[in-house]
C-alpha atoms as a PDB file:
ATOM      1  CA  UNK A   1     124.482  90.469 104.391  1.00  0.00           C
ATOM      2  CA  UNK A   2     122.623  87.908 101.755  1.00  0.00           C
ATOM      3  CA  UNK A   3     118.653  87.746 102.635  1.00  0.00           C
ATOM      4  CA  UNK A   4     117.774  84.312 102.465  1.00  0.00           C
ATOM      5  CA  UNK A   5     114.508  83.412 100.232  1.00  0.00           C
ATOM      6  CA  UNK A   6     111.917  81.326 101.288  1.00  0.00           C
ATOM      7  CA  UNK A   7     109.387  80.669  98.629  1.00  0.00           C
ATOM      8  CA  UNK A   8     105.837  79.814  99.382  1.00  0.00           C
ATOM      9  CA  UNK A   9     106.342  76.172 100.266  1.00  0.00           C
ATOM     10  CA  UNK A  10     108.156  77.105 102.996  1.00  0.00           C
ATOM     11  CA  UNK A  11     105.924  80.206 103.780  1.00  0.00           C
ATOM     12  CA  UNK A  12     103.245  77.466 103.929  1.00  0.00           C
ATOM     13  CA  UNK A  13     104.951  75.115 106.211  1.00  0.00           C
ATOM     14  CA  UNK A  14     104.922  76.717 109.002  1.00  0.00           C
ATOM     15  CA  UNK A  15     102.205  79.790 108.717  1.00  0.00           C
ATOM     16  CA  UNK A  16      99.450  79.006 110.579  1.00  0.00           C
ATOM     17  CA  UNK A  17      96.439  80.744 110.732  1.00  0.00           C
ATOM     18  CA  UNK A  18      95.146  80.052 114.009  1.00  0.00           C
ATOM     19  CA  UNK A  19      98.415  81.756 115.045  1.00  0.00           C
ATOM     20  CA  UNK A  20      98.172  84.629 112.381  1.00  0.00           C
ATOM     21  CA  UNK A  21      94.653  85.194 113.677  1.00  0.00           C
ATOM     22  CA  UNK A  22      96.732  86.255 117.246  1.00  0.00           C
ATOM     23  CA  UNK A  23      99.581  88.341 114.645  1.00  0.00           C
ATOM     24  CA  UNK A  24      97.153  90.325 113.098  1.00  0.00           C
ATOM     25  CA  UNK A  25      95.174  91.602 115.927  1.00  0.00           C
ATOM     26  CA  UNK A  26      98.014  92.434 117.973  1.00  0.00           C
ATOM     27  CA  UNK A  27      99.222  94.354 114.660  1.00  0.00           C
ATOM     28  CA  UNK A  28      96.318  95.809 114.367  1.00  0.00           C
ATOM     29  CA  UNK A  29      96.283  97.416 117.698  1.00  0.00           C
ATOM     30  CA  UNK A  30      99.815  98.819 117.269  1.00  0.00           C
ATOM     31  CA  UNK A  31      98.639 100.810 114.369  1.00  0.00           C
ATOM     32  CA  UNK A  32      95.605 101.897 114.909  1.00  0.00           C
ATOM     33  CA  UNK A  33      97.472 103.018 118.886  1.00  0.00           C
ATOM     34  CA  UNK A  34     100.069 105.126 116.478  1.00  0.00           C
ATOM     35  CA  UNK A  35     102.981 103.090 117.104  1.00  0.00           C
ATOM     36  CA  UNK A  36     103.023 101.698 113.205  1.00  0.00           C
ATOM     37  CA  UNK A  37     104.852 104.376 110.882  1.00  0.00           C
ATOM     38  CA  UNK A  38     102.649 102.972 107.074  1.00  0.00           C
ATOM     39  CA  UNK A  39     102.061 105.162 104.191  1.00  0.00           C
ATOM     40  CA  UNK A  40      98.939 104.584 102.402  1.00  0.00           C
ATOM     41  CA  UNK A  41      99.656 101.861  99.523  1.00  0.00           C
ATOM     42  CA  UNK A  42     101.328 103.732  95.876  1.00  0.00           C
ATOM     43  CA  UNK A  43     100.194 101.805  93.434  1.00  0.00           C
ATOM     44  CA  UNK A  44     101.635 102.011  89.706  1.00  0.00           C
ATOM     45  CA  UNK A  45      99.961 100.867  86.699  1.00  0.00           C
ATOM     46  CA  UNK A  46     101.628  98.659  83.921  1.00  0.00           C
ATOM     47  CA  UNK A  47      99.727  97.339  81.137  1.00  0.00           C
ATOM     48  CA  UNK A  48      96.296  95.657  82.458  1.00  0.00           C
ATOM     49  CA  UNK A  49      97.176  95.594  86.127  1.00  0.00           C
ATOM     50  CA  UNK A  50      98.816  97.001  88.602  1.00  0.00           C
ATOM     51  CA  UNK A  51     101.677  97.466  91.118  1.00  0.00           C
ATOM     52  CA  UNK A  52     101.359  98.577  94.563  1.00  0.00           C
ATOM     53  CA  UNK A  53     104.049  99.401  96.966  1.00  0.00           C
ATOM     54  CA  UNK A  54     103.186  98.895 100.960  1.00  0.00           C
ATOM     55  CA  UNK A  55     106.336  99.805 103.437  1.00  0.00           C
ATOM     56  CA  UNK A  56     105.125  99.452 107.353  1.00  0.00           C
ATOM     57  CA  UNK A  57     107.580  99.588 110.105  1.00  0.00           C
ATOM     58  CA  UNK A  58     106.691  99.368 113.824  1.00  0.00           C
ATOM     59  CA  UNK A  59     108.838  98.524 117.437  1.00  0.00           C
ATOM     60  CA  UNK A  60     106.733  95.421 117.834  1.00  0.00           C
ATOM     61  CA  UNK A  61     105.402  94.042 114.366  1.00  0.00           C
ATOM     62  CA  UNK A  62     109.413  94.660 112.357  1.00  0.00           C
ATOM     63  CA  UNK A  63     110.525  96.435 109.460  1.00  0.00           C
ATOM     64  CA  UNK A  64     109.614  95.451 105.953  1.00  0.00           C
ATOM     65  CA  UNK A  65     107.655  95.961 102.866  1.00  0.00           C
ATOM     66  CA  UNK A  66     105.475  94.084 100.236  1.00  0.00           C
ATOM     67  CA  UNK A  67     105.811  94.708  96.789  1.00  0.00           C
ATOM     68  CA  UNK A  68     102.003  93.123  95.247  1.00  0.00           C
ATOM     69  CA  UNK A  69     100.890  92.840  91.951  1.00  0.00           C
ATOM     70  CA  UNK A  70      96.971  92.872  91.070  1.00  0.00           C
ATOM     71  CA  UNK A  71      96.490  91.875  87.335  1.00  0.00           C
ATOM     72  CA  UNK A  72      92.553  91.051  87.255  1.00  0.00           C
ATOM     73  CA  UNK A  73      92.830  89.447  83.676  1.00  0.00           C
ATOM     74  CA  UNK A  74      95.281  86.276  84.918  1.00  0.00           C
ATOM     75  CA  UNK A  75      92.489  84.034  85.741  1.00  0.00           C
ATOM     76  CA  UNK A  76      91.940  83.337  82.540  1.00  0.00           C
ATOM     77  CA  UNK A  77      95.423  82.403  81.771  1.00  0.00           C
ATOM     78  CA  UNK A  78      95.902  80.121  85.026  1.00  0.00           C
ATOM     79  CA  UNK A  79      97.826  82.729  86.684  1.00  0.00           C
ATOM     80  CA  UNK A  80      96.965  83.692  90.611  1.00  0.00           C
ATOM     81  CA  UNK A  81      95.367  87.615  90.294  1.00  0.00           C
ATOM     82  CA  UNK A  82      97.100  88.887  92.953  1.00  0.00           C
ATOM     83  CA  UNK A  83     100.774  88.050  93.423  1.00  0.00           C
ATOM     84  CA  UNK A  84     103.871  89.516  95.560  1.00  0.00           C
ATOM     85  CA  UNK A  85     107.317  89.565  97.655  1.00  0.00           C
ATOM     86  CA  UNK A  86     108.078  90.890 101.007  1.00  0.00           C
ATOM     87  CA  UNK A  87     111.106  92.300 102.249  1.00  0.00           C
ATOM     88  CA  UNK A  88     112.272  92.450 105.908  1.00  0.00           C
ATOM     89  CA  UNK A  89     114.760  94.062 107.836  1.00  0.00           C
ATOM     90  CA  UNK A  90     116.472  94.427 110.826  1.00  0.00           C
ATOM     91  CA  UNK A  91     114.954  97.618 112.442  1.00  0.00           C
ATOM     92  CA  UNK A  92     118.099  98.726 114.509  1.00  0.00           C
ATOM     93  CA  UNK A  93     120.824  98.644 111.350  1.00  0.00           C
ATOM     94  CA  UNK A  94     118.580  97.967 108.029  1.00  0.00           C
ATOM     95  CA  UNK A  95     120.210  94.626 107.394  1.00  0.00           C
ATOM     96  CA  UNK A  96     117.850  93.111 104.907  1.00  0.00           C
ATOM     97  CA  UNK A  97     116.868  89.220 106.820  1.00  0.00           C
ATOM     98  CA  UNK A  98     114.767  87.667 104.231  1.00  0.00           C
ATOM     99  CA  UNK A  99     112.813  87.415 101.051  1.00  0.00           C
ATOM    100  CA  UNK A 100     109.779  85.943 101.408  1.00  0.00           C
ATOM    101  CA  UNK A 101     106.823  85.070  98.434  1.00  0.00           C
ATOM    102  CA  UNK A 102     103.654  87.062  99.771  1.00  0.00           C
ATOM    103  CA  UNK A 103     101.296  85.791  97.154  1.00  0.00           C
ATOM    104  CA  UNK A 104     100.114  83.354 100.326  1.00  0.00           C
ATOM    105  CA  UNK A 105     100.852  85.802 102.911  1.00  0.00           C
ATOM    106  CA  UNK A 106      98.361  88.134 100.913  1.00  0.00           C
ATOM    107  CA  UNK A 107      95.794  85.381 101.002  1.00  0.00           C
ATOM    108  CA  UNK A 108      96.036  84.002 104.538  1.00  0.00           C
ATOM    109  CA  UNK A 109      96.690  87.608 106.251  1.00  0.00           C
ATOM    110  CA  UNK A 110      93.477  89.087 104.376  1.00  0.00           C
ATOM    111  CA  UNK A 111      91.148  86.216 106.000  1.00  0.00           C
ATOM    112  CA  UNK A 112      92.930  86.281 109.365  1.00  0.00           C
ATOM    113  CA  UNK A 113      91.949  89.983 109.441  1.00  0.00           C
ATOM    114  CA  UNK A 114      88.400  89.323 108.910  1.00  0.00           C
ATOM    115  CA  UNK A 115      88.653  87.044 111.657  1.00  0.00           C
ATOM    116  CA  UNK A 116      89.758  89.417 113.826  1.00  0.00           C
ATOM    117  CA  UNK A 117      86.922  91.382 112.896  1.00  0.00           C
ATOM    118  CA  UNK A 118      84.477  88.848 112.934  1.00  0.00           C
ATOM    119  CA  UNK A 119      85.485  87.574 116.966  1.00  0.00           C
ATOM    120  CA  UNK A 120      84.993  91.438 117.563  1.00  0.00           C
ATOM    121  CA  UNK A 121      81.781  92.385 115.858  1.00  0.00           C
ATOM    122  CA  UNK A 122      79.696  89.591 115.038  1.00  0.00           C
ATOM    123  CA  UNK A 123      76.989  88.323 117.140  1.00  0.00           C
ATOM    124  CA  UNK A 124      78.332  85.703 119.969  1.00  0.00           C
ATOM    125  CA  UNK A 125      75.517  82.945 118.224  1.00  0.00           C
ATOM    126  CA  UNK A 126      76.196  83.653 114.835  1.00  0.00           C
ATOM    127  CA  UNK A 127      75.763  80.257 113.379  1.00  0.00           C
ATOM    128  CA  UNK A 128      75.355  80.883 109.832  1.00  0.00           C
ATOM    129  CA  UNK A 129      77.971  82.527 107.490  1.00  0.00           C
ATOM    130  CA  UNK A 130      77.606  83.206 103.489  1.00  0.00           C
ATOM    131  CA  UNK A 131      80.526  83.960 101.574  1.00  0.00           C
ATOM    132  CA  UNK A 132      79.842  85.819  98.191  1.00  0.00           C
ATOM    133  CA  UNK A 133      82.974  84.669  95.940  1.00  0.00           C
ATOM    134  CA  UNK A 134      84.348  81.447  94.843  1.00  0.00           C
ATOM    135  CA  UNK A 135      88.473  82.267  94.643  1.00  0.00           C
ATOM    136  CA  UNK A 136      91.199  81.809  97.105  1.00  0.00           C
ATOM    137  CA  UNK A 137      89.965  84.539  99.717  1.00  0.00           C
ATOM    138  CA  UNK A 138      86.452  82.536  99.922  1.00  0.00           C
ATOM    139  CA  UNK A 139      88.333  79.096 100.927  1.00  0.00           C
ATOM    140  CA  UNK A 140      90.623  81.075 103.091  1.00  0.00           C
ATOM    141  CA  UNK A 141      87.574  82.903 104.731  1.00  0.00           C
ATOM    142  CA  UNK A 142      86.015  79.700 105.654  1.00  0.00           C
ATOM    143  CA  UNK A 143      89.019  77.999 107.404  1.00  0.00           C
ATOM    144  CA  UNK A 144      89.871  81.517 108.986  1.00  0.00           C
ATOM    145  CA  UNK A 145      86.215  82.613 110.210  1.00  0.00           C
ATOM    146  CA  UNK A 146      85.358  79.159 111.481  1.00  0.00           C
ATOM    147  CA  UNK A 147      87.891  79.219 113.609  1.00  0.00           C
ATOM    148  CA  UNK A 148      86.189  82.177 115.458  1.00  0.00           C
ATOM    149  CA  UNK A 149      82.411  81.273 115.756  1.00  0.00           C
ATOM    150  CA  UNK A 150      81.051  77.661 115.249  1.00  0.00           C
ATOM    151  CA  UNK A 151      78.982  78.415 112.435  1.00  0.00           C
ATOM    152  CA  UNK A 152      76.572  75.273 111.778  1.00  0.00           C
ATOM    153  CA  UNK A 153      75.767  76.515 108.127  1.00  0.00           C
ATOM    154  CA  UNK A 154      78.031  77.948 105.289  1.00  0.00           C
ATOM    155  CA  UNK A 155      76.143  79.230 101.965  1.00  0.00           C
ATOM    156  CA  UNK A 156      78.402  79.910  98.817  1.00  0.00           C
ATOM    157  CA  UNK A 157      77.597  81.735  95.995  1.00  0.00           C
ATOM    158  CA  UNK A 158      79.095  82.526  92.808  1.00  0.00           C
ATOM    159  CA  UNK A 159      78.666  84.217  89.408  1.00  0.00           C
ATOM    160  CA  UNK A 160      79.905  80.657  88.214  1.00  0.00           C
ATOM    161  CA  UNK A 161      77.623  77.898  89.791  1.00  0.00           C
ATOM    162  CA  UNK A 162      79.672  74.839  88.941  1.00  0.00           C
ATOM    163  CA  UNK A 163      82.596  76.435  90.836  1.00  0.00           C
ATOM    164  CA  UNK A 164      80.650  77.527  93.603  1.00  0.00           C
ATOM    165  CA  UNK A 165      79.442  73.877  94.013  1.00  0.00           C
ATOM    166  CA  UNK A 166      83.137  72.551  93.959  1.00  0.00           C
ATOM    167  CA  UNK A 167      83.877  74.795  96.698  1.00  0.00           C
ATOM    168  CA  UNK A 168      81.147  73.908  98.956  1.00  0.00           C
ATOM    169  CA  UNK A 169      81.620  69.996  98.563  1.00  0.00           C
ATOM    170  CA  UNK A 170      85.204  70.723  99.314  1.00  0.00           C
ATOM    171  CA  UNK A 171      84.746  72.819 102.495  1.00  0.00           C
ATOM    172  CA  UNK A 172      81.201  71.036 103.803  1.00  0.00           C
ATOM    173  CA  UNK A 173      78.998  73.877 102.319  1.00  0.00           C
ATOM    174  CA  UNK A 174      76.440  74.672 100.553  1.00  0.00           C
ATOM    175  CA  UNK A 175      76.144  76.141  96.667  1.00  0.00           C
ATOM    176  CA  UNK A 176      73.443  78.406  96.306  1.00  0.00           C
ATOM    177  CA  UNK A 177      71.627  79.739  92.953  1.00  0.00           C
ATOM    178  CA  UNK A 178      71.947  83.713  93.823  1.00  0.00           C
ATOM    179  CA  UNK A 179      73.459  85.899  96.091  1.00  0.00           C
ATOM    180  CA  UNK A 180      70.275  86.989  98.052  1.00  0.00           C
ATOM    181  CA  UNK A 181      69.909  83.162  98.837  1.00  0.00           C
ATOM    182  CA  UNK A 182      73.208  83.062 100.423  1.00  0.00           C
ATOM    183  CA  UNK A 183      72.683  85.927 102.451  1.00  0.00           C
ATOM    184  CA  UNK A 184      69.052  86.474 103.418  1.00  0.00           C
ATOM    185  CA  UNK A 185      69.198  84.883 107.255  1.00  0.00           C
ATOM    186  CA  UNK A 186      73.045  84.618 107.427  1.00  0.00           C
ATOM    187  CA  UNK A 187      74.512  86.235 110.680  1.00  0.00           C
ATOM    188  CA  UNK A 188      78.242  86.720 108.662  1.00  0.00           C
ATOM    189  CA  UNK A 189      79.064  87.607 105.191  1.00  0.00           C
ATOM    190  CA  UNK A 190      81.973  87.815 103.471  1.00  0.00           C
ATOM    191  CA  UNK A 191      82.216  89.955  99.841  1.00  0.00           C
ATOM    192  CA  UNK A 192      85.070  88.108  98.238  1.00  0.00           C
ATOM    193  CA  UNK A 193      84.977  88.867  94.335  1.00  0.00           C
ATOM    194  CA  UNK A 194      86.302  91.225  91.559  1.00  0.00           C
ATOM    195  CA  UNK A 195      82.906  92.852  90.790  1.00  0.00           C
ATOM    196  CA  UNK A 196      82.791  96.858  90.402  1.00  0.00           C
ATOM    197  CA  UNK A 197      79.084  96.809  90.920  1.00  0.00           C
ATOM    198  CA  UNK A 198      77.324  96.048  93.432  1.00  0.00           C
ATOM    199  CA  UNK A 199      76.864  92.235  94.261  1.00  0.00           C
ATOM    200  CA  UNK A 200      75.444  92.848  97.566  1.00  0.00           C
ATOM    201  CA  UNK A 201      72.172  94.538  98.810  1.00  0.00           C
ATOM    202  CA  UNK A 202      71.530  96.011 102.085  1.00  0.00           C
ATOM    203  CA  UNK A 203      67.798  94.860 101.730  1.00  0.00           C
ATOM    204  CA  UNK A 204      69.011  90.991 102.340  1.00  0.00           C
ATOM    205  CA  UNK A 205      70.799  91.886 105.242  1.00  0.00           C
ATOM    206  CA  UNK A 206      69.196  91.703 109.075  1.00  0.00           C
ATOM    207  CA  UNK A 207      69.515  94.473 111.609  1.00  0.00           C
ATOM    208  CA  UNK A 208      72.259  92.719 113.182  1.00  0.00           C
ATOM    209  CA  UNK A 209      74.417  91.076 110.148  1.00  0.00           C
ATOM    210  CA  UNK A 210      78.053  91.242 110.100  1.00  0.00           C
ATOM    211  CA  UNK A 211      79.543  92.074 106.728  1.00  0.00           C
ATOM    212  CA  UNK A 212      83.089  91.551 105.842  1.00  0.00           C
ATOM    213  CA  UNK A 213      83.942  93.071 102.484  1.00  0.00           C
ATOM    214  CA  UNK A 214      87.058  92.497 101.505  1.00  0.00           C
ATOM    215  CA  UNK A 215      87.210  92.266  97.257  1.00  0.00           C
ATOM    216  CA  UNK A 216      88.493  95.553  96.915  1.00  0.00           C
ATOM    217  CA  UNK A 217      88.208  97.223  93.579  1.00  0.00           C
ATOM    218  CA  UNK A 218      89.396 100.623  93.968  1.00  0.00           C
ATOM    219  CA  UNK A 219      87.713 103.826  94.566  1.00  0.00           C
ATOM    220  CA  UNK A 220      85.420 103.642  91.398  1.00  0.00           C
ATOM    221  CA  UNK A 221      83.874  99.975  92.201  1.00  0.00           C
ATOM    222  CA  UNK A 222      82.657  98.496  94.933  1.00  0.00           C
ATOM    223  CA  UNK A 223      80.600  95.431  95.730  1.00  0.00           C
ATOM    224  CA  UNK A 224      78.231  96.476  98.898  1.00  0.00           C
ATOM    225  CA  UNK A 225      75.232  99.154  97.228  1.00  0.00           C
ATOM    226  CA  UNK A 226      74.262 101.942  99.302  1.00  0.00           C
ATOM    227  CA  UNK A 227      71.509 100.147 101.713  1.00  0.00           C
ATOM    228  CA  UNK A 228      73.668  97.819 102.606  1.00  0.00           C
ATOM    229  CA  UNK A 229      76.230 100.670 103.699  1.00  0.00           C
ATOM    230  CA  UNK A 230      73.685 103.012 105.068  1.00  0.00           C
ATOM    231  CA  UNK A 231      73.313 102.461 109.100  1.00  0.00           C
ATOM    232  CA  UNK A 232      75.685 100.306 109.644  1.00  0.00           C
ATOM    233  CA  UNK A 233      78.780 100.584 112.379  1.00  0.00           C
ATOM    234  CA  UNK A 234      81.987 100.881 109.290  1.00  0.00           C
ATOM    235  CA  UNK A 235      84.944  99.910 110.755  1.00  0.00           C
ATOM    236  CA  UNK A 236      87.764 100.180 108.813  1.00  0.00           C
ATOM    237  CA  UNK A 237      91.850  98.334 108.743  1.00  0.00           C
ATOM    238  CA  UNK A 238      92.669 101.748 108.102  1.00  0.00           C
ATOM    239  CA  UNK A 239      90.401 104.848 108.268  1.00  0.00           C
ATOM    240  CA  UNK A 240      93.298 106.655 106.227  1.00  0.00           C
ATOM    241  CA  UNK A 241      93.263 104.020 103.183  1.00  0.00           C
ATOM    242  CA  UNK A 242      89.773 103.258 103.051  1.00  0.00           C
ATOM    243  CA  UNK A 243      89.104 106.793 102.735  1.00  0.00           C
ATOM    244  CA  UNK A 244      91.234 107.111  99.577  1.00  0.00           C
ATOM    245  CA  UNK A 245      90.929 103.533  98.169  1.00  0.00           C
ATOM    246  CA  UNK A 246      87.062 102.030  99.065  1.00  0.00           C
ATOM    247  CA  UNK A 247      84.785 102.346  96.714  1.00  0.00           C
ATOM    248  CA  UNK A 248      82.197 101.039  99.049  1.00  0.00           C
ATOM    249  CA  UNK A 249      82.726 103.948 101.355  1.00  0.00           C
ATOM    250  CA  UNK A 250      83.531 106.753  98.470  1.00  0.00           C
ATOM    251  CA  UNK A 251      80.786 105.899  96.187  1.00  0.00           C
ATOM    252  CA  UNK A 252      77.710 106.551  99.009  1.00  0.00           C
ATOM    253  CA  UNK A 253      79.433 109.169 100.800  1.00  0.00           C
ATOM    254  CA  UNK A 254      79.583 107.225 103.677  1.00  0.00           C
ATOM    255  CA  UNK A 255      81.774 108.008 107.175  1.00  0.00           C
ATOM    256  CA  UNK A 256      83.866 105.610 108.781  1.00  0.00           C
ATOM    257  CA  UNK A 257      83.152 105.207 112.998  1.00  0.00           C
ATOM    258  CA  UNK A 258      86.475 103.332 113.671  1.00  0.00           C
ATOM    259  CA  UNK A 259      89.251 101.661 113.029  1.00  0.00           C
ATOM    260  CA  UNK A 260      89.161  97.871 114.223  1.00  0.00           C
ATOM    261  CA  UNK A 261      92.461  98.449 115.980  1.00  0.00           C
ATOM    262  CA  UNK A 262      90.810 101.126 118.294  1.00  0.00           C
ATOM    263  CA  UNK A 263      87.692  98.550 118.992  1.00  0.00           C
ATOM    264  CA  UNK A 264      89.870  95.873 119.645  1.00  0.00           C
ATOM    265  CA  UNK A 265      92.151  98.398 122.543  1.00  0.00           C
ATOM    266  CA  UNK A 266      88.224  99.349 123.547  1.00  0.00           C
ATOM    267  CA  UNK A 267      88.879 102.708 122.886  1.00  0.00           C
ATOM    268  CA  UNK A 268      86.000 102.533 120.313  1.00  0.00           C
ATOM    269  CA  UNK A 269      82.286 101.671 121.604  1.00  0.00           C
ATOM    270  CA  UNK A 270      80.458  99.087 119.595  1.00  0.00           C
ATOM    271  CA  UNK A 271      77.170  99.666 119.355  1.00  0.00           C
ATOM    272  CA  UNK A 272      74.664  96.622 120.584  1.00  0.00           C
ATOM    273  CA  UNK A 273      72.011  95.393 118.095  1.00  0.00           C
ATOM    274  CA  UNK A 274      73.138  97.022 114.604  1.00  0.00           C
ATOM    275  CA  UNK A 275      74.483  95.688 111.499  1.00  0.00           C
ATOM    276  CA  UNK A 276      78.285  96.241 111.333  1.00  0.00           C
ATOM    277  CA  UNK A 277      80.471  96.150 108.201  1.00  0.00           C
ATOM    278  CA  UNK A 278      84.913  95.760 108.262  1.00  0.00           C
ATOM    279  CA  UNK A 279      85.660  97.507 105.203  1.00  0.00           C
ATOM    280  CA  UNK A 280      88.806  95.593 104.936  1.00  0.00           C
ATOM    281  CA  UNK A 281      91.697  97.242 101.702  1.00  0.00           C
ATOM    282  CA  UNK A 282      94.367  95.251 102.804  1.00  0.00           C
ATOM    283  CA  UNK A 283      97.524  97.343 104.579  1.00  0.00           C
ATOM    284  CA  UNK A 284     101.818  96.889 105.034  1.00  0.00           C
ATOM    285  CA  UNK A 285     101.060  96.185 109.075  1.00  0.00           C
ATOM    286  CA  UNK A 286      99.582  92.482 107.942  1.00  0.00           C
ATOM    287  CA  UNK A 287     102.224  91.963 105.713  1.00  0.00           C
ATOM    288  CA  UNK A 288     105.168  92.780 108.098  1.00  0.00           C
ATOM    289  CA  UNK A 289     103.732  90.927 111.042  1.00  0.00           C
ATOM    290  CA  UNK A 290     102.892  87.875 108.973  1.00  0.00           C
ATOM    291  CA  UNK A 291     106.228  87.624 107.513  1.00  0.00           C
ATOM    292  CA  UNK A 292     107.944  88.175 110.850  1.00  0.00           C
ATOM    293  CA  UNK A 293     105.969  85.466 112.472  1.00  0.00           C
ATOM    294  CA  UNK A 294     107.213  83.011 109.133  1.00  0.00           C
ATOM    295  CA  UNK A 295     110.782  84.152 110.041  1.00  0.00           C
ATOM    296  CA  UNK A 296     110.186  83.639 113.327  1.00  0.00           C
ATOM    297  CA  UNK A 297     108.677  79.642 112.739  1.00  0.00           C
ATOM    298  CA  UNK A 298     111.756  79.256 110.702  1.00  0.00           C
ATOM    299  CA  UNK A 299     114.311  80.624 112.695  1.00  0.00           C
ATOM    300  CA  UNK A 300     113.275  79.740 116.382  1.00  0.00           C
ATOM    301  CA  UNK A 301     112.494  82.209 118.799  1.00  0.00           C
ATOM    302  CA  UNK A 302     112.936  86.249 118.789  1.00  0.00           C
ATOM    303  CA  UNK A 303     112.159  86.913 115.153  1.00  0.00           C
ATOM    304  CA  UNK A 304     113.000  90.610 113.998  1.00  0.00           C
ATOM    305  CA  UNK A 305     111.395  93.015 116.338  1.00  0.00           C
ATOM    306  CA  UNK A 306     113.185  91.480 118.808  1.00  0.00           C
ATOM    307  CA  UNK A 307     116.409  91.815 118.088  1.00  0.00           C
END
């Protein structure tokens, strides 16, 4: 059997993420429930960057696995940083389905899971979201997390103002000069750059802030300093992989309470009036229910884990 290709045009035809928002939860509850069989991410490194390898496999999310690149230097040449292909199969005989381009999947999938996170954790009001970052996970955060709270003000900031400002006339923001600016009063924020120091401080943030930090940068950087880790509810994608990969969690010594698959099932408590922080590294169970809702929107009804 020939897998058919579908590059990212076609990935973005039909991928919605009003609909991936519904994916990725449900995903997210399979693993965190134990009925996901994912290995933590091996990555690889080749010359200035990096290949990871992310294989998930689960009754109702498919059978597949993403194959991403992460070369930090390619913004400077024009080139996307992150970049990647997914694989699926049939789950009952192997049969390889499809080929898909994940570079979008990568991009869309992150946001939707901070979306997810964000209807579960934030406060009900929260009207006012900052989004530290100016690349394609702070556009895609905007589009994903207003679609879960009607947020009446959106602050970006950037180490590069000019692009910052772009961004916020394209999305109906607003640019601002620093990073405490964009956060001090804000009831969401979303860590979206490359740094491997901090570019967030725990002193900006109010008792009840939600943080979404999702720039990952390994287990020797991280973007969120120690206040702005200490006391707050950590939920994790993946208490396995953000234990070996998150910086943010490593670096203070911090614990993780949940998972946000167990919050969403209820079988975590969320504690009322406290700052709360989705440490967010990215895993295979996104990947494989993304894709399998693409083949699904391309192939009518029943998908893979159906059949």
């Amino acid at each position: 059997m020939v897998p058919q290709f579908f590059d990212e045009a076609a990935v973005r035809s039909v991928l919605r993420m009003d609909e991936l928002i519904e994916a990725i939860e449900a995903a997210l509850i399979e693993f965190s429930a134990g009925r996901v069989e994912q290995p933590v991410r091996q990555i690889v490194k080749s010359h200035d960057g990096f290949l990871g390898t992310m294989p998930a496999g689960g009754p109702d999310v498919g059978l597949g696995v993403k194959l991403v690149t992460f070369y930090p230097d390619n913004g400077a040449l024009g080139l996307h940083t992150h970049m990647a292909v997914i694989a699926l199969f049939r789950p009952e005989t192997g049969e390889p389905l499809a080929i898909m381009d994940g570079r979008l999947i990568t991009e869309m999938r992150t946001a939707a899971a901070s979306a997810v996170a964000t209807r579960a954790l934030a406060k009900p009001d929260a009207d006012t979201l900052a989004i530290l970052g100016t690349g394609v996970q702070a556009r895609a955060h905007i589009e994903a997390l207003r679609l879960v709270r009607p947020f009446r003000e959106v602050r970006i900031w950037g180490r590069n103002y000019e692009k910052a400002q772009r961004l916020a006339e394209e999305v109906g923001a607003i640019a601002t000069a620093s990073a405490e600016e964009a956060v001090r009063g804000a009831d969401v924020v979303v860590t979206s750059t490359s740094s491997a120091e901090p570019v967030l401080s725990g002193a900006w943030l109010g008792p009840e802030t939600h943080v979404n930090a999702v720039g990952w940068s390994g287990p020797h950087g991280r973007e969120l300093d120690d206040e702005a880790v200490r006391d707050a509810f950590i939920v994790a994608d993946s208490r396995e992989a953000v234990l070996k990969e998150a910086g943010d969690i490593l670096i203070p010594g911090a614990e993780v309470d949940a998972e946000i698959g167990e919050v969403l099932a209820g079988s975590a408590t969320v504690p009322e009036r406290k700052r709360s922080l989705f440490e967010s590294v990215g895993i295979a169970v996104e990947d494989v229910a993304a894709a399998n809702l693409v083949y699904r929107r391309l192939h009518g009804a029943g998908g893979i884990a159906s059949r």
